[in-house]
N, C-alpha and C. Protein backbone atom coordinates (compact mmCIF):
# COMPACT_ATOMS: atom_id res chain seq x y z
N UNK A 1 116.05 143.99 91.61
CA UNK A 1 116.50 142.61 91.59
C UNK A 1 117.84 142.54 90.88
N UNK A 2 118.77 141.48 91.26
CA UNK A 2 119.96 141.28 90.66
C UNK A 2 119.78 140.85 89.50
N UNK A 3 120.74 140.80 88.70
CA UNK A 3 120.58 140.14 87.10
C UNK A 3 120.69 138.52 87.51
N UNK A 4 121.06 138.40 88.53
CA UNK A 4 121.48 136.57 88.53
C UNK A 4 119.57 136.40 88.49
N UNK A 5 118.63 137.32 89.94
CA UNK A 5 117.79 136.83 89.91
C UNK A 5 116.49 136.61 89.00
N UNK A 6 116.81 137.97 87.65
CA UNK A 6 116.47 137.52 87.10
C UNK A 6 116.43 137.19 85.75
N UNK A 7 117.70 136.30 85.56
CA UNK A 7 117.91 135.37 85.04
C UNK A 7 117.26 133.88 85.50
N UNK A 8 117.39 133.51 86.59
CA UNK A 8 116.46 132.54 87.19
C UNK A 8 115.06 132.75 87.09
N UNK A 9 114.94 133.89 87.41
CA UNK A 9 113.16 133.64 86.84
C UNK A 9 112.76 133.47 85.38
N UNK A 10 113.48 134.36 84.38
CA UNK A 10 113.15 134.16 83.15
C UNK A 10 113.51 132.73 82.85
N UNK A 11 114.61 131.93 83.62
CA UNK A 11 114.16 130.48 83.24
C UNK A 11 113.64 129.68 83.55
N UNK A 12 113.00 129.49 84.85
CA UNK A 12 111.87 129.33 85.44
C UNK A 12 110.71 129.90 84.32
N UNK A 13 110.58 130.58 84.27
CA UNK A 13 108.94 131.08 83.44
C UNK A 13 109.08 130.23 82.29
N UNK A 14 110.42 129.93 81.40
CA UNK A 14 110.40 129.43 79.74
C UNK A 14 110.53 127.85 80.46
N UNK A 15 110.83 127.17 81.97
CA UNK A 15 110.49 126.15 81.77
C UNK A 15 109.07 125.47 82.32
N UNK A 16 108.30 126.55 82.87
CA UNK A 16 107.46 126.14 83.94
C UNK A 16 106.43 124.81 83.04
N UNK A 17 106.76 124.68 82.49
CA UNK A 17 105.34 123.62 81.68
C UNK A 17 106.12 122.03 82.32
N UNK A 18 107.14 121.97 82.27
CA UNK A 18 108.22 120.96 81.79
C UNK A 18 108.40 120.80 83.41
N UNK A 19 108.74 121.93 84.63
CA UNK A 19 108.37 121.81 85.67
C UNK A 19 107.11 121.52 86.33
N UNK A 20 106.10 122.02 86.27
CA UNK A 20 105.15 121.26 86.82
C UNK A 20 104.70 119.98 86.42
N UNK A 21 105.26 119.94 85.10
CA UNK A 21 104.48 118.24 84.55
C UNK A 21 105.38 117.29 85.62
N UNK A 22 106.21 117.58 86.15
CA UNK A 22 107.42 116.57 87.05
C UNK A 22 106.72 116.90 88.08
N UNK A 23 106.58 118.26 88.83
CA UNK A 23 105.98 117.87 89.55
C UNK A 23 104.81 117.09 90.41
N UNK A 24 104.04 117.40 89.01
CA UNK A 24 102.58 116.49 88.92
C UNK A 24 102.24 115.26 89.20
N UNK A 25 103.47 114.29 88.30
CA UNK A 25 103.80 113.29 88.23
C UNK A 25 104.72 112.81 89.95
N UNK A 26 105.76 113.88 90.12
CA UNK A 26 106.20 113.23 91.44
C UNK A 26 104.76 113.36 92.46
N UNK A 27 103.93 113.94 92.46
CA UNK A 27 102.70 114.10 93.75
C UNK A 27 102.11 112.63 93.54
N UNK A 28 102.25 112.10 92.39
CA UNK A 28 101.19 110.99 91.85
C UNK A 28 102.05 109.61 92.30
N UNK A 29 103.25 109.94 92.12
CA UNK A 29 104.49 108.69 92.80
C UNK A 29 104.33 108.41 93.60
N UNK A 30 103.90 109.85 94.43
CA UNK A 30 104.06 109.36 96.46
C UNK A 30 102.56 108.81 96.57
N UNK A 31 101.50 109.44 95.68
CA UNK A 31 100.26 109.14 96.29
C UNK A 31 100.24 107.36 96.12
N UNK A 32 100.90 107.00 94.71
CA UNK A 32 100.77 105.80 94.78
C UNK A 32 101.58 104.79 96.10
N UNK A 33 103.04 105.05 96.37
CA UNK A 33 103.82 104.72 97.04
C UNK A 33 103.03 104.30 98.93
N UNK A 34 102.24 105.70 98.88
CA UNK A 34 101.76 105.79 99.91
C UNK A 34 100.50 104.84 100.03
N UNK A 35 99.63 104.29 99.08
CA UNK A 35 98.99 103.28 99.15
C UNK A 35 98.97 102.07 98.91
N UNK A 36 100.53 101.70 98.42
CA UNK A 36 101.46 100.52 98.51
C UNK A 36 101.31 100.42 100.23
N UNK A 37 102.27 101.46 100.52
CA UNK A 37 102.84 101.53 102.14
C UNK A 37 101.74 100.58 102.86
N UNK A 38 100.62 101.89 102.86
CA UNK A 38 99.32 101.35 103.81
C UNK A 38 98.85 99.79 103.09
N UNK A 39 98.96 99.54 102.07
CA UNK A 39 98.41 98.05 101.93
C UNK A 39 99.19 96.79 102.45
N UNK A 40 100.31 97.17 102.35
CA UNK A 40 101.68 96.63 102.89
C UNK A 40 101.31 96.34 104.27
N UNK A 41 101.36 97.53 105.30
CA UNK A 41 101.33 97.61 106.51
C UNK A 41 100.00 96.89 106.93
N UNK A 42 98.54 97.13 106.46
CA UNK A 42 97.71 96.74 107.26
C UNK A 42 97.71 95.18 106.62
N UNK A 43 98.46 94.37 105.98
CA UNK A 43 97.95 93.23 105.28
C UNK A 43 98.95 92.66 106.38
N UNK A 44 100.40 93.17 106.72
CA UNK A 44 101.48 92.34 107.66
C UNK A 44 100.27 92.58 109.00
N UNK A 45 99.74 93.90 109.29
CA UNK A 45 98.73 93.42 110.37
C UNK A 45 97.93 92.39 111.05
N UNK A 46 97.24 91.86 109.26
CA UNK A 46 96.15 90.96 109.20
C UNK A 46 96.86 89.31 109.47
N UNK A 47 97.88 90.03 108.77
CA UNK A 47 98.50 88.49 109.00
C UNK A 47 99.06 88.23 110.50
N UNK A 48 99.87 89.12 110.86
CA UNK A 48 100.20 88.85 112.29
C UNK A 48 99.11 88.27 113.27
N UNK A 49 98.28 89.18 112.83
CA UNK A 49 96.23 88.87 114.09
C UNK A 49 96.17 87.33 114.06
N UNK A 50 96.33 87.13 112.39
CA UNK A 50 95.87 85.69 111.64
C UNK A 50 96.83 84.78 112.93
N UNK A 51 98.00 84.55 112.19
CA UNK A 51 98.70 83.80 112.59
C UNK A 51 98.81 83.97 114.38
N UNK A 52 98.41 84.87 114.95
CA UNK A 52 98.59 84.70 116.17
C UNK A 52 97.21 84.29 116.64
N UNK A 53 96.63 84.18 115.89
CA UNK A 53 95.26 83.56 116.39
C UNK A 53 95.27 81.66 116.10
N UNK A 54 95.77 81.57 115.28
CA UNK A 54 96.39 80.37 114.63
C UNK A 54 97.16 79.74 116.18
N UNK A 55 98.22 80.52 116.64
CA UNK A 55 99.16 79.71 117.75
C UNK A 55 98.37 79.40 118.82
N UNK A 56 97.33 80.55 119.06
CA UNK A 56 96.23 80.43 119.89
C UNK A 56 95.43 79.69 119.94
N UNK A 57 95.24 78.84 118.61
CA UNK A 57 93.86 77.80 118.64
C UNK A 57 94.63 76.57 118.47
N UNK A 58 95.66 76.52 118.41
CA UNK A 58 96.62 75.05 118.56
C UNK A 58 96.18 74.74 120.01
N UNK A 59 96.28 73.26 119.53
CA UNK A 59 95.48 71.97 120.89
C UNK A 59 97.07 72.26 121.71
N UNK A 60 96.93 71.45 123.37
CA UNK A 60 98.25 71.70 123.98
C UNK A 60 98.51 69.96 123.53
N UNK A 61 99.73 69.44 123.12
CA UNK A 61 100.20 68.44 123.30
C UNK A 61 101.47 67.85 124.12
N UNK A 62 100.65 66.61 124.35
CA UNK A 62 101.35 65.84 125.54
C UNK A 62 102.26 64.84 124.37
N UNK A 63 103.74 65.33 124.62
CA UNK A 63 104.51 64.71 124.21
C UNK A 63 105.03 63.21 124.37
N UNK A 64 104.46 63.21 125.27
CA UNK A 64 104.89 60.97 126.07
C UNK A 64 103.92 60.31 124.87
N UNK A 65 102.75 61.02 124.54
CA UNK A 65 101.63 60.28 124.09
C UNK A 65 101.69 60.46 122.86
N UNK A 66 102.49 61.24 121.66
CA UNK A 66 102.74 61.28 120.40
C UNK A 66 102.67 59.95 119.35
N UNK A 67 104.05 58.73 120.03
CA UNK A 67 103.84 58.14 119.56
C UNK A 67 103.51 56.53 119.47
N UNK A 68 102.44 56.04 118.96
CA UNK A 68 102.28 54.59 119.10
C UNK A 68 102.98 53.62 117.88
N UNK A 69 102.49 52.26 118.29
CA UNK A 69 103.13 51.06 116.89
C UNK A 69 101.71 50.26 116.52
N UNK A 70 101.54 49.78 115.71
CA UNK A 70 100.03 49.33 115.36
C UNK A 70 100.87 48.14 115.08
N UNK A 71 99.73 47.05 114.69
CA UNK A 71 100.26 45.78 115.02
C UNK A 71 101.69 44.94 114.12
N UNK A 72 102.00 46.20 112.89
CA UNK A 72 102.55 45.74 112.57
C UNK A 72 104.39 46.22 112.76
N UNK A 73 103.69 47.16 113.83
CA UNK A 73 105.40 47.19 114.16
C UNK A 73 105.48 49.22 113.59
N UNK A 74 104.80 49.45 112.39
CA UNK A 74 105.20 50.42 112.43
C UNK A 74 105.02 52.09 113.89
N UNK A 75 105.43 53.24 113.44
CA UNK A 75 105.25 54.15 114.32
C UNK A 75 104.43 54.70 113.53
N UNK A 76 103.68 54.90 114.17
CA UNK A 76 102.43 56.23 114.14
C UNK A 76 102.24 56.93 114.92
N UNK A 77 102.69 59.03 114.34
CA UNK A 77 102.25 59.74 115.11
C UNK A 77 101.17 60.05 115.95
N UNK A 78 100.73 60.08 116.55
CA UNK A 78 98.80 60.56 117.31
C UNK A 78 98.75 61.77 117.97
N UNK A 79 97.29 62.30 117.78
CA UNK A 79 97.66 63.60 118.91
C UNK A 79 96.49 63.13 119.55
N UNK A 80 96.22 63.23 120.86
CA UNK A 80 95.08 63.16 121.54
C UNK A 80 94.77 64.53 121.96
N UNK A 81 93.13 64.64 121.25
CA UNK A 81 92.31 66.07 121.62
C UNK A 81 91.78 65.89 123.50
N UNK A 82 92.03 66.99 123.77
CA UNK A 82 91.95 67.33 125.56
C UNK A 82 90.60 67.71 125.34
């Protein structure tokens, strides 16, 4: 082996404690990150289903028939259920 290489290993070996504790910690970053991600993703899911189930259960309205006047003149919106 070259002296460069081992020079790199002997500092590698005097830091390995100090290296794996980073590494340890970065495995634990992603694991968390990664169950952000997925909670993230399947909750915009739930919501999309939601809300498109939402547009789906809206009544159809007939716009001519929105709005009336009661006797005193004012407007009142209405929806008539089909």
């Amino acid at each position: 082996m070259s002296q460069r290489k081992v020079d790199e290993y002997k500092k590698y070996k005097a830091n390995r404690k100090k290296i794996n504790a980073r590494e340890k910690k970065m495995r634990k970053v992603r694991k968390v990150i990664g169950v952000l991600v997925g909670i993230v993703v399947i909750g915009g899911f739930g919501y999309w289903g939601y809300y498109s189930y939402q547009v789906a259960k809206r009544p159809e309205v007939d716009f001519s028939s929105l709005i009336t006047q009661d006797s005193y003149g004012f407007i009142i919106p209405t929806v008539t259920e089909e």
